[in-house]
Protein backbone atom coordinates (compact mmCIF):
# COMPACT_ATOMS: atom_id res chain seq x y z
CA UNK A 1 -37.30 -48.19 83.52
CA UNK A 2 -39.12 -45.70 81.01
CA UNK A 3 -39.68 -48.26 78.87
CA UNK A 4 -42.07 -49.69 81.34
CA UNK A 5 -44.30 -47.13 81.86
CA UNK A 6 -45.58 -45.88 78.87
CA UNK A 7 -49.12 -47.41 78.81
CA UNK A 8 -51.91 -47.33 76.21
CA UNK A 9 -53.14 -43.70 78.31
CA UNK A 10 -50.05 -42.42 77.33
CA UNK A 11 -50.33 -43.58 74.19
CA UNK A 12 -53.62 -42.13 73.54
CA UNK A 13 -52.99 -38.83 75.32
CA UNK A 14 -50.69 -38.52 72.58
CA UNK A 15 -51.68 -35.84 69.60
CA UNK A 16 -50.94 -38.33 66.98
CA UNK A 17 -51.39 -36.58 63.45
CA UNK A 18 -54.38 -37.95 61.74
CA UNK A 19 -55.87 -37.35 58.18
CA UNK A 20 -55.27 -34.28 56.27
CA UNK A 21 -52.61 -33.33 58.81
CA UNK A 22 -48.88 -31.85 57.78
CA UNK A 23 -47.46 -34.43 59.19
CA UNK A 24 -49.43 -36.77 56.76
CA UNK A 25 -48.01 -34.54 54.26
CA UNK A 26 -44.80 -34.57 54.44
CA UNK A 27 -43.81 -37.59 55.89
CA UNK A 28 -45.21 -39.36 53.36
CA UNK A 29 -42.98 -38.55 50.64
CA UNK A 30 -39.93 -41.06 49.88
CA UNK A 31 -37.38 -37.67 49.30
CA UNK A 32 -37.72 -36.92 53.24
CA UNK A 33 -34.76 -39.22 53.68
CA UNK A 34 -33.06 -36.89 52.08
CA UNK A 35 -33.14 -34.43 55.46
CA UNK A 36 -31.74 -37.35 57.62
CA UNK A 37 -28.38 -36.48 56.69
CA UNK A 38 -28.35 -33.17 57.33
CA UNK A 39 -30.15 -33.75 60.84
CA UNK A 40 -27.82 -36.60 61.78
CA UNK A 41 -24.91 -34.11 60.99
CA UNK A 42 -26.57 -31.21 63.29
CA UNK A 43 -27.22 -34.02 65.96
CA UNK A 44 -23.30 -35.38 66.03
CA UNK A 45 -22.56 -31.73 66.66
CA UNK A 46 -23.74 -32.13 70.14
CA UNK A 47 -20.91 -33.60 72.23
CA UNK A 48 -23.38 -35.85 74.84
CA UNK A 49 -25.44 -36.83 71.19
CA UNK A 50 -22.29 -38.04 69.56
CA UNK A 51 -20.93 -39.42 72.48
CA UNK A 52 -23.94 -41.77 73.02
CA UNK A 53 -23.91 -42.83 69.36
CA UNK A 54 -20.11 -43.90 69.63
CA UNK A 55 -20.47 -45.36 72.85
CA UNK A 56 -23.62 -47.67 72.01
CA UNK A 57 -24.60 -47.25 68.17
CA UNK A 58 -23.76 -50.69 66.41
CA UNK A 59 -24.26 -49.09 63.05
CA UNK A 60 -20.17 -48.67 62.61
CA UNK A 61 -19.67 -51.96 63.44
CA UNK A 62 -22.18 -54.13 62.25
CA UNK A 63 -22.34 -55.05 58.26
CA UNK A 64 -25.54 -53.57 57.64
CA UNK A 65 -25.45 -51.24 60.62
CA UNK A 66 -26.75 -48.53 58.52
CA UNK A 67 -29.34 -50.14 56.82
CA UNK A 68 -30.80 -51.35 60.35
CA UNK A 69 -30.63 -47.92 61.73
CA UNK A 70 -32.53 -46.64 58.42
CA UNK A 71 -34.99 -49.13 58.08
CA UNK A 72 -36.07 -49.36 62.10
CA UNK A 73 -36.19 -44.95 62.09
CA UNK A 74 -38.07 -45.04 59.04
CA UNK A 75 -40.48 -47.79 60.57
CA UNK A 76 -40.77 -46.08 63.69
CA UNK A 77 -41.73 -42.77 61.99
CA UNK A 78 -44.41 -43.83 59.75
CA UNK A 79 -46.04 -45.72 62.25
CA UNK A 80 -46.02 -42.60 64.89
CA UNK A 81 -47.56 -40.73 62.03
CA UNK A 82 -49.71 -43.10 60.42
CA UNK A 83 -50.46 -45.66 62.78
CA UNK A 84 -52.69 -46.51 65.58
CA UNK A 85 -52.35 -45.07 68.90
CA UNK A 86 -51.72 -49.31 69.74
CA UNK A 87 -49.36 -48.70 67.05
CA UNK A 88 -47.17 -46.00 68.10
CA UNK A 89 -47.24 -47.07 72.31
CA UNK A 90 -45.28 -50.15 70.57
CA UNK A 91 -42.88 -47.91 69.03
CA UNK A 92 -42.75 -45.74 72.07
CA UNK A 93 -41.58 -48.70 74.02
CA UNK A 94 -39.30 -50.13 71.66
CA UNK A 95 -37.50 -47.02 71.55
CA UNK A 96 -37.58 -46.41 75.19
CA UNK A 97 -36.26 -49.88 75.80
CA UNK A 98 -33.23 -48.88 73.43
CA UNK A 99 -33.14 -45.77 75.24
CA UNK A 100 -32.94 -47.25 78.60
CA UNK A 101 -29.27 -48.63 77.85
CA UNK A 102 -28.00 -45.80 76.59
CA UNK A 103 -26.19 -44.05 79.29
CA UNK A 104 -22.58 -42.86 79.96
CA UNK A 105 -19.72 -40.37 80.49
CA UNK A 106 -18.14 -37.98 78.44
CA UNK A 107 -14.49 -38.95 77.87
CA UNK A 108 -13.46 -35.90 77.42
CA UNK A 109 -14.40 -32.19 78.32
CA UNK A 110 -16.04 -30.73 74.57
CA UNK A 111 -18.18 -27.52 75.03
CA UNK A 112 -17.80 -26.14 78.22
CA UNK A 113 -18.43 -29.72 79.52
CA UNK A 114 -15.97 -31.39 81.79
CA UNK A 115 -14.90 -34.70 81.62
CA UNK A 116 -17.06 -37.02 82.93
CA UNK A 117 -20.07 -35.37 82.38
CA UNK A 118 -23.09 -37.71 82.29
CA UNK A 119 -25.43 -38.61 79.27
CA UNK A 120 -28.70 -40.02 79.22
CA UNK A 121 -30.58 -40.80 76.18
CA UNK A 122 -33.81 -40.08 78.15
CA UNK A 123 -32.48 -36.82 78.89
CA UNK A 124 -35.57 -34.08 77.61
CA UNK A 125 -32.75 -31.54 76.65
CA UNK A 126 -31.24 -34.17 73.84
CA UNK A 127 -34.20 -35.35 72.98
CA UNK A 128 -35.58 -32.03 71.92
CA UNK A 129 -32.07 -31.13 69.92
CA UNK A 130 -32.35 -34.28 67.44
CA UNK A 131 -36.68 -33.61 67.26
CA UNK A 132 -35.68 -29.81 66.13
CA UNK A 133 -33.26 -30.99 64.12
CA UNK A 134 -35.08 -33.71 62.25
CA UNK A 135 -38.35 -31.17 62.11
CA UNK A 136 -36.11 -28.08 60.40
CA UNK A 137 -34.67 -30.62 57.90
CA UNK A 138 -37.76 -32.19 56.95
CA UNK A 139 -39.42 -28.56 56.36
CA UNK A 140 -36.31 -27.75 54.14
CA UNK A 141 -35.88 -30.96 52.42
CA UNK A 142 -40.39 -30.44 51.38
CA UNK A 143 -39.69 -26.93 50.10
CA UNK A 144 -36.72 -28.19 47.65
CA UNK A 145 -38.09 -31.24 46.04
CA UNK A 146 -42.09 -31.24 46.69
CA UNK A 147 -43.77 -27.45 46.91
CA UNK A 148 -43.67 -24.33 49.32
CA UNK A 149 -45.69 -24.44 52.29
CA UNK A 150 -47.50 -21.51 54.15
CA UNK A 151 -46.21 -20.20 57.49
CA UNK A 152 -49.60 -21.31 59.17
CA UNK A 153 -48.60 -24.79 57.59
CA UNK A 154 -45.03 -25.15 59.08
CA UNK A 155 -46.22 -23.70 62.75
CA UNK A 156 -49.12 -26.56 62.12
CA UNK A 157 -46.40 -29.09 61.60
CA UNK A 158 -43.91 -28.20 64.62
CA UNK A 159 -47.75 -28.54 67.19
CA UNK A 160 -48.35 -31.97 65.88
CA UNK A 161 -45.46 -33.16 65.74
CA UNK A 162 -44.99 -32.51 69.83
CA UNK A 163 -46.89 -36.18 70.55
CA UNK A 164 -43.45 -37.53 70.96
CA UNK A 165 -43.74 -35.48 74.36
CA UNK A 166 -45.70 -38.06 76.67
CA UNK A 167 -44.23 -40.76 74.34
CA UNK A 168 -40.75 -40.56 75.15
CA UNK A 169 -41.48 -38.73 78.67
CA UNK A 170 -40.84 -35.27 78.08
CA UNK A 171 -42.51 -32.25 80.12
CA UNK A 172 -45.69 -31.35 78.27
CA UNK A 173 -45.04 -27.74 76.72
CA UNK A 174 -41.03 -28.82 75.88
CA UNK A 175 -40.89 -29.21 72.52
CA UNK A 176 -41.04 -26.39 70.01
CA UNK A 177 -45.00 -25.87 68.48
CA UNK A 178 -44.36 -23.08 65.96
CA UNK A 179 -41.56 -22.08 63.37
CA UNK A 180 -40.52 -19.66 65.52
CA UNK A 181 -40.24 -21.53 68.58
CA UNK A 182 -38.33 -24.03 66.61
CA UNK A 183 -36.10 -21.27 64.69
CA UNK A 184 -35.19 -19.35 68.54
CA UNK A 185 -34.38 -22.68 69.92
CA UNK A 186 -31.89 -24.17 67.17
CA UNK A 187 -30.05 -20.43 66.46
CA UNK A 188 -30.19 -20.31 70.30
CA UNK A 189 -28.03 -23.67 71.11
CA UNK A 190 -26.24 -23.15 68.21
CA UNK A 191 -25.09 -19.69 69.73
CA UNK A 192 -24.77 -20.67 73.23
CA UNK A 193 -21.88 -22.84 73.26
CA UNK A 194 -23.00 -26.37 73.70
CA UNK A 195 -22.57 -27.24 70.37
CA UNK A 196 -19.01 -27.85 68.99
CA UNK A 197 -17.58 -30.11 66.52
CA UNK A 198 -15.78 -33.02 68.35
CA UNK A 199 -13.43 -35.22 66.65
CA UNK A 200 -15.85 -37.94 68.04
CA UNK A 201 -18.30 -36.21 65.95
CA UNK A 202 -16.11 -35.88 62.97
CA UNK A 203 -15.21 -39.36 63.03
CA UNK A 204 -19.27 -40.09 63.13
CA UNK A 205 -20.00 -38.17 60.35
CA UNK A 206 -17.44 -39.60 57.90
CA UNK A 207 -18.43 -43.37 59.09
CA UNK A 208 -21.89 -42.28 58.36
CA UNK A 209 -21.61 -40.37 54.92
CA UNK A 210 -19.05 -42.32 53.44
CA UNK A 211 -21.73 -44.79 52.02
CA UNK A 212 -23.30 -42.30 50.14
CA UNK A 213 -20.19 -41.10 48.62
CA UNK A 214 -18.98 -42.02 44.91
CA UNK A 215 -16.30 -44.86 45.64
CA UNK A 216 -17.41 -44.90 49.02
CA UNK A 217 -15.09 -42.02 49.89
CA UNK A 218 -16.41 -39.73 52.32
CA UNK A 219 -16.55 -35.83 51.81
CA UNK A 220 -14.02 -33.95 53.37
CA UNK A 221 -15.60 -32.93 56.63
CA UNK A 222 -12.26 -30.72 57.89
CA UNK A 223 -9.15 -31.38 59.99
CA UNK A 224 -10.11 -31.75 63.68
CA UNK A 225 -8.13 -29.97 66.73
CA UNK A 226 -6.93 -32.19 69.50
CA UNK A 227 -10.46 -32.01 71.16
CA UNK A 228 -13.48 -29.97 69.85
CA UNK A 229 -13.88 -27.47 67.20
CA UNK A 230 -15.75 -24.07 67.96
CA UNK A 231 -19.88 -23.69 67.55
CA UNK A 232 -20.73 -24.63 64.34
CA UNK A 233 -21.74 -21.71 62.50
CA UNK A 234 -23.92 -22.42 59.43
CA UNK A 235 -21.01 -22.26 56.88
CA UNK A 236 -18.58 -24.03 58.95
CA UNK A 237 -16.83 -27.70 59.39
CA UNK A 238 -18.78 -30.63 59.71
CA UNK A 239 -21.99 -28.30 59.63
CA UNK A 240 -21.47 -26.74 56.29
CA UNK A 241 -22.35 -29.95 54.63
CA UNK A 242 -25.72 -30.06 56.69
CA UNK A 243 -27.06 -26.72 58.10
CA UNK A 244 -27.39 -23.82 55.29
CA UNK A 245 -30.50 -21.90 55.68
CA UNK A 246 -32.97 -22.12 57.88
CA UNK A 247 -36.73 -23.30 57.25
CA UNK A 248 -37.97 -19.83 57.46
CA UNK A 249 -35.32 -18.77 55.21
CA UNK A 250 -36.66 -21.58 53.17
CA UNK A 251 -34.97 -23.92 50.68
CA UNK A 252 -31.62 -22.92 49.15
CA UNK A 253 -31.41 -21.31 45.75
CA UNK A 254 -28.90 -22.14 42.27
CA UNK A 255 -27.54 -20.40 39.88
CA UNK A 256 -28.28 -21.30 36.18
CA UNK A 257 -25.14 -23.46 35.52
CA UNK A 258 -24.98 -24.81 38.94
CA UNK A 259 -25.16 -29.40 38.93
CA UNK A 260 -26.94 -29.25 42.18
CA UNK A 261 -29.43 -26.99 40.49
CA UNK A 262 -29.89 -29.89 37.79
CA UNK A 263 -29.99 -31.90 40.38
CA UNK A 264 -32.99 -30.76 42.06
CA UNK A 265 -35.05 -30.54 39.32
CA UNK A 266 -34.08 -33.98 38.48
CA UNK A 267 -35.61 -35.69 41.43
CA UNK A 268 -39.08 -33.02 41.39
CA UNK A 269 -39.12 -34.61 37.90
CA UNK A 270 -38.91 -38.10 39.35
CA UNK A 271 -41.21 -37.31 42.46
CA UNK A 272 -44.02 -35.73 39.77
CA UNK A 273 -43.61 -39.01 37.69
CA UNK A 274 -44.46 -41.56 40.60
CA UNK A 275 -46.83 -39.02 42.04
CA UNK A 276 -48.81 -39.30 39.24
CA UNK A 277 -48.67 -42.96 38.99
CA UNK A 278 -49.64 -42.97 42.58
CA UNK A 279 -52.59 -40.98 42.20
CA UNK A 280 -53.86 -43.20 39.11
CA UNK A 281 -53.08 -46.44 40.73
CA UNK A 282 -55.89 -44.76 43.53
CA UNK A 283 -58.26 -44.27 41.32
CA UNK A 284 -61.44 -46.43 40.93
CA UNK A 285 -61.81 -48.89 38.31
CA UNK A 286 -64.97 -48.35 35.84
């Protein structure tokens, strides 16, 4: 089992992000869990992804499913970005060992791929879909609510974020280490036909937004086909609620008039306020 063999050398081959890095950053501020939704979205989009979460993902099922889900991801990020190299060999396993049981067959053929195709969650190519998807939505999500950052500062963030390579047993060199590397690999699966809307994925999506809807409604994420829906483009489907630009394109744009404009500069309000409570809570006392 993976699980099994990541050891402390792994651990500490590891390019963990230390102080001062991007990483530090951005993961450090509360509004990133903001970009989960929109990466969750972009990961259901892949059949074998959304297959796997139907097949063994408790979080429909369970009571506080979600909230697990939330708290152990959030756990498991801020300790592989802030912890220990101890630290984050602990997550490593903890995720492999969840990893280990997740294995199956698609049900049905979705994207090109027949029926019965196998799924791992150890697989390198999945893996590296839901890190690129996670990474672009965290670089978006920064630029709306917290500041602009520098193309030397988002190519930065994509190299040390590729630790989770000997962590989760991916080839060194696999994952993205530059905007552009990450922006040629997401508009290239998007436009090569692996990625389609499923009504597996459709279901997943409405399961997992409806919590976060007024009256716990969830928004309309379109009328499925008997099996799956074409590519996603970024304006289409299940997608349109999650993709619209890219993080070079940076973050989206509104119109005076526009409530999600309001919106936004609601929470940079909020994020200022406790920023600056933050910072004098730090500060020595005379």
């Amino acid at each position: 089992m993976l699980a099994q063999t990541v050891s402390r050398m792994t651990a500490e081959r590891a390019v963990l992000p230390g102080v001062g890095s991007v990483a530090w950053r951005i993961h450090r501020e509360i509004v990133i869990l903001l970009a989960w939704g929109r990466a969750i979205l972009l990961q259901f989009a892949h059949p074998l992804v959304a297959r796997g979460v139907a097949d063994h993902s408790p979080f429909r099922t369970e009571r506080w499913g979600r909230f697990h889900r939330l708290y152990r991801t959030l756990d498991a990020m801020l300790r592989l970005t802030f912890g220990t190299a101890e630290e984050a060999e602990r997550v490593a396993r903890r995720i492999n060992g969840i990893h280990d049981r997740i294995h199956g067959r698609l049900g049905e053929a979705a994207a090109g791929l027949p029926e019965g195709t196998p799924y791992s969650a150890h697989d390198p190519a999945l893996l590296k879909w839901v890190h690129a998807t996670l990474l672009e939505s965290h670089l978006l999500v920064y630029e709306l609510y917290v500041g602009a950052l520098t193309p030397e500062e988002k190519d930065r963030y994509c190299a040390e974020t590729t630790g989770m390579e000997s962590l989760l047993g991916m080839p060194e060199g696999y994952l993205p280490r530059s905007l552009a590397g990450l922006q040629d690999y997401i508009s290239g699966t998007l436009g090569s036909g692996e990625i389609a809307v499923t009504d597996v994925a459709r279901e997943l999506g409405r399961d997992c937004v409806s919590g976060l809807a007024p009256g716990g409604s969830a928004p309309h994420l379109g009328r499925g086909a008997s099996h799956d829906r074409p590519a996603p483009s970024r304006d289409s489907g299940c997608v349109r609620l999650s993709v619209g630009p890219t993080a070079g394109e940076g973050p989206p744009h509104f119109g005076e008039g526009d409530p999600k404009r309001a919106a936004v500069r609601a929470v940079r309000v909020a994020l200022l306020a406790t920023r600056s409570r933050r910072v004098s809570s730090e500060q020595p006392v005379n």
